[in-house]
N, C-alpha and C. Protein backbone atom coordinates (compact mmCIF):
# COMPACT_ATOMS: atom_id res chain seq x y z
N UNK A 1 -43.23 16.95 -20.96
CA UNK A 1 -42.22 16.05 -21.46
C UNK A 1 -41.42 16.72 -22.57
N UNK A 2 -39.92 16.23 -22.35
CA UNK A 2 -38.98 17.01 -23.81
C UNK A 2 -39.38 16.75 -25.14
N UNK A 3 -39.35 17.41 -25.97
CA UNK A 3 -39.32 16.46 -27.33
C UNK A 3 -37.88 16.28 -27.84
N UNK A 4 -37.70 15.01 -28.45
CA UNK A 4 -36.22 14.47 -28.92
C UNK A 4 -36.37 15.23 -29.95
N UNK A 5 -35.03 14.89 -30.63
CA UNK A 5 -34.80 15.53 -31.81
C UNK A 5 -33.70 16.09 -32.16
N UNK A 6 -34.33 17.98 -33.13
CA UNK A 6 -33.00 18.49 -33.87
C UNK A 6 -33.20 19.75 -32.28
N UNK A 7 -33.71 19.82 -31.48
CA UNK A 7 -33.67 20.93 -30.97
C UNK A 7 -32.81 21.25 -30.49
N UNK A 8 -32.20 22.75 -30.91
CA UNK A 8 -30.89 22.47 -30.15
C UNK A 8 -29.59 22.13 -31.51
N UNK A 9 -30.14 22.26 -32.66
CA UNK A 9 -29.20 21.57 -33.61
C UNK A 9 -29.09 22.68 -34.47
N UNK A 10 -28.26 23.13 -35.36
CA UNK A 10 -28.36 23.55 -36.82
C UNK A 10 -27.79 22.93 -38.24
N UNK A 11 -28.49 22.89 -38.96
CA UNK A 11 -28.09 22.37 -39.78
C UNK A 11 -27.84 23.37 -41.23
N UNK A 12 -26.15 23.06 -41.44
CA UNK A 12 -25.68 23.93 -42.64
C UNK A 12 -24.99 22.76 -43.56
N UNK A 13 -24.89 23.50 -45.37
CA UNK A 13 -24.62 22.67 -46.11
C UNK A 13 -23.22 22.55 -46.00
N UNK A 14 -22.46 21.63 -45.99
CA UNK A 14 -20.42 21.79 -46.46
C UNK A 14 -20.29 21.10 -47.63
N UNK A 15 -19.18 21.33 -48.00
CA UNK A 15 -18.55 20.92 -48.88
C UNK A 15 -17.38 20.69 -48.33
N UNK A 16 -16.57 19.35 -48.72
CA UNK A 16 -15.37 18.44 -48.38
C UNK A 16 -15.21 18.14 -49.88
N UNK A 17 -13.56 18.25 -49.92
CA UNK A 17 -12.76 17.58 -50.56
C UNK A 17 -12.71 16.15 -50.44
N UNK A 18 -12.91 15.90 -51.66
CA UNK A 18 -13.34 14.38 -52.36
C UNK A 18 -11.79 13.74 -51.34
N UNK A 19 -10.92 13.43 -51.01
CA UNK A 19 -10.18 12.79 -50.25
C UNK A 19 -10.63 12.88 -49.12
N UNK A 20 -10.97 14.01 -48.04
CA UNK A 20 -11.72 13.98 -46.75
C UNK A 20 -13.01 13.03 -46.57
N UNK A 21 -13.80 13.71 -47.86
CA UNK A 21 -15.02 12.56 -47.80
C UNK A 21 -14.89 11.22 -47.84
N UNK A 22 -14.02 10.86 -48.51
CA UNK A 22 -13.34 9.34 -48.67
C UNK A 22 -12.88 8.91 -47.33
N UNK A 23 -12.06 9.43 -46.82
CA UNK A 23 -11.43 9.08 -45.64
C UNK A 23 -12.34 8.96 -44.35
N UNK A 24 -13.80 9.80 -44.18
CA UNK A 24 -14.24 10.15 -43.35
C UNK A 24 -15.68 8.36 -43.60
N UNK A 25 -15.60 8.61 -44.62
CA UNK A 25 -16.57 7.89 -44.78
C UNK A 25 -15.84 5.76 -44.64
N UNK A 26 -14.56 6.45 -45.07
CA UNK A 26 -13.76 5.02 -44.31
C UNK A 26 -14.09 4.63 -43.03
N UNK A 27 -13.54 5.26 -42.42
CA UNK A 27 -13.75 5.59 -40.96
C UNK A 27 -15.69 5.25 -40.55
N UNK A 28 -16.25 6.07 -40.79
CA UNK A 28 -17.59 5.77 -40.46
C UNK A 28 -17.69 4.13 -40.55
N UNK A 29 -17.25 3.47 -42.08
CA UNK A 29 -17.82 2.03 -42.41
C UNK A 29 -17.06 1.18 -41.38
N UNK A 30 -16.07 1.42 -40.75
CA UNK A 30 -15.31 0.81 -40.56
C UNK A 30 -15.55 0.45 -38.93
N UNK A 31 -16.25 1.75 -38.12
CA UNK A 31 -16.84 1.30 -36.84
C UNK A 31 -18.26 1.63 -37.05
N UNK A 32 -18.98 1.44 -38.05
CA UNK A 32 -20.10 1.11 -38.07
C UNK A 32 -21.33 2.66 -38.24
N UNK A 33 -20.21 3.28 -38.32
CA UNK A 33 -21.03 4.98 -37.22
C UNK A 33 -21.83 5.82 -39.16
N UNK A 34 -22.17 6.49 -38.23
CA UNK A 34 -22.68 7.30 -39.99
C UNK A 34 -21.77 8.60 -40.17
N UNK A 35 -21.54 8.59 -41.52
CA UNK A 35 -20.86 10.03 -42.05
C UNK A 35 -20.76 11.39 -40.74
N UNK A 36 -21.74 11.76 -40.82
CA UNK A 36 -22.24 12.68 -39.88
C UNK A 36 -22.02 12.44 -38.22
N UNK A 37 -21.69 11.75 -37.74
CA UNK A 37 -21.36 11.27 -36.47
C UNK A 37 -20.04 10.98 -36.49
N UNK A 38 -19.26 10.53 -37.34
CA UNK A 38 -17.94 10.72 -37.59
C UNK A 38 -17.06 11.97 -37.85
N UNK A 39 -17.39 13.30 -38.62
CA UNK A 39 -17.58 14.37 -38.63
C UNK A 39 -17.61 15.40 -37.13
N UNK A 40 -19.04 14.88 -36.63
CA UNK A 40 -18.98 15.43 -35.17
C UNK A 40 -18.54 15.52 -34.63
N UNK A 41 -17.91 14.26 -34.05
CA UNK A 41 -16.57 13.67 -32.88
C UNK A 41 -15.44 14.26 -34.10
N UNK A 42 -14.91 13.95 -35.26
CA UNK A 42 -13.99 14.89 -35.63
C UNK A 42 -13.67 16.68 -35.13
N UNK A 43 -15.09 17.27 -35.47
CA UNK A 43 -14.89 18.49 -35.20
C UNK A 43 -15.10 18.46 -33.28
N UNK A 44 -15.56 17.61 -32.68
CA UNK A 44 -15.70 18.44 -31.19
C UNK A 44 -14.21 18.06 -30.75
N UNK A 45 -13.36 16.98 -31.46
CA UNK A 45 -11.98 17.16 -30.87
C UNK A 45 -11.12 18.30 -31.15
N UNK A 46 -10.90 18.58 -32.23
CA UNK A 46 -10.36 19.77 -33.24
C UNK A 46 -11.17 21.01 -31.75
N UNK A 47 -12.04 21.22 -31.73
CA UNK A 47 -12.66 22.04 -31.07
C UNK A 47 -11.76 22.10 -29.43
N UNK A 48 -12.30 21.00 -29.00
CA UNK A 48 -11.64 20.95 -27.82
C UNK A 48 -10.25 21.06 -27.80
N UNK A 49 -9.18 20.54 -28.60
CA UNK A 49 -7.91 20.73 -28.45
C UNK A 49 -7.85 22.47 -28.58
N UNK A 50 -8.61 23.20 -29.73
CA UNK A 50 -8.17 25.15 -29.65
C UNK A 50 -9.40 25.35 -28.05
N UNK A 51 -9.74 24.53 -27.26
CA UNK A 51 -10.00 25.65 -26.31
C UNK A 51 -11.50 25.69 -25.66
N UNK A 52 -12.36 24.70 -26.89
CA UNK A 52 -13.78 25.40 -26.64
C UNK A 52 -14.61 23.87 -26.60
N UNK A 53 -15.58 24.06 -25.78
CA UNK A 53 -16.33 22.96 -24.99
C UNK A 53 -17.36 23.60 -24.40
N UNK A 54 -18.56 22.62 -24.26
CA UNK A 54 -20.15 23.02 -23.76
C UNK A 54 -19.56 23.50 -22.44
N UNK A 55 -18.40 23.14 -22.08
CA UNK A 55 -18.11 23.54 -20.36
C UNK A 55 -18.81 22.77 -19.27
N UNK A 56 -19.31 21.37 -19.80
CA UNK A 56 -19.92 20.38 -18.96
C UNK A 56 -19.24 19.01 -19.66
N UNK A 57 -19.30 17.87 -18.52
CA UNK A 57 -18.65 16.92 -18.89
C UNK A 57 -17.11 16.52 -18.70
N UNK A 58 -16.86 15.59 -19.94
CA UNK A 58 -15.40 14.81 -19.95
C UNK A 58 -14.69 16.07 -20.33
N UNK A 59 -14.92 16.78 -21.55
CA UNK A 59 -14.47 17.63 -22.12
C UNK A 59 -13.79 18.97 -20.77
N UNK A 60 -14.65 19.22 -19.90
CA UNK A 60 -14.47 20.35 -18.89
C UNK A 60 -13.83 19.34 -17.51
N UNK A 61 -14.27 18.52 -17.51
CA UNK A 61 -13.19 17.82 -16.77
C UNK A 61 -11.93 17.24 -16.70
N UNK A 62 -11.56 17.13 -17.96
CA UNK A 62 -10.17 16.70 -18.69
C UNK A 62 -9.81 18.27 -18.71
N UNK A 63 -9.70 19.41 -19.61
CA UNK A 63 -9.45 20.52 -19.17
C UNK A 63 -8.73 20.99 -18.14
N UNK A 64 -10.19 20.73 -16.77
CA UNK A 64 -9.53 21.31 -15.69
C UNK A 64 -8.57 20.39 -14.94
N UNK A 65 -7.91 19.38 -15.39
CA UNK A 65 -6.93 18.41 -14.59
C UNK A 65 -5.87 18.95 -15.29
N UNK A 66 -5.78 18.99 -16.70
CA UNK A 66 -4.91 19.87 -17.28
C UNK A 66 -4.60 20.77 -16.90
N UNK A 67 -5.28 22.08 -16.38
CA UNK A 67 -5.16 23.19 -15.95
C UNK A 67 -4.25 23.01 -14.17
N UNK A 68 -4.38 21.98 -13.79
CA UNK A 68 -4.40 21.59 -12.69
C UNK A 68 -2.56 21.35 -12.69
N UNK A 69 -2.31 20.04 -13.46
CA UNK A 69 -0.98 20.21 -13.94
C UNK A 69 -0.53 21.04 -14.26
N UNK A 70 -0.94 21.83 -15.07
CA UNK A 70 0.19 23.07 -15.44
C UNK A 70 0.00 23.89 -14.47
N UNK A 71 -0.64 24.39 -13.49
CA UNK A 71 -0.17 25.16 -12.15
C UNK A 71 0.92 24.06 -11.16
N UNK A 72 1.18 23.04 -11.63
CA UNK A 72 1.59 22.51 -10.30
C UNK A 72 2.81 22.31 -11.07
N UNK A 73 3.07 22.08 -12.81
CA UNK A 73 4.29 21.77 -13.42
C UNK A 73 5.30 23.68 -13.03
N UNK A 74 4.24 24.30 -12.84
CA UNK A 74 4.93 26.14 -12.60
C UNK A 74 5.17 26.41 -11.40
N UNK A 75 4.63 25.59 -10.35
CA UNK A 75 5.04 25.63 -8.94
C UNK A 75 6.34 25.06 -8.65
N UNK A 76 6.44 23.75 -9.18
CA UNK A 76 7.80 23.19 -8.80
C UNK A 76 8.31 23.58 -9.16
């Protein structure tokens, strides 16, 4: 059986500017979510818009429809 958890995780310290933290932590209270899970989905969009994704999923499937359009917006 798997074990749940951090496996698979790393954990490093940051530092945010006292306005980011504010804002981020708005956001968290506001749909309920924690600091850190708000953050996440921040950075895996930022991520995904320059390019980079586990290469499984919404993320690699949105991608390749994209990719899909722009061969077909260069064909016509």
């Amino acid at each position: 059986m798997g074990q749940k958890g951090n496996e698979g995780k790393i954990q490093k310290p940051i530092r945010f500017d006292k306005w980011m933290a504010d804002a981020i932590q708005e956001i968290a209270d506001n749909k309920g979510l924690t600091f850190t899970s708000v953050v996440q989905e921040l950075l895996r969009q930022e991520l995904a818009f320059m390019g980079y994704s586990m290469g499984i999923g919404r993320e690699a499937i949105d991608s390749g429809i994209k990719e899909d359009k722009k061969s077909i917006e260069k064909v016509s």
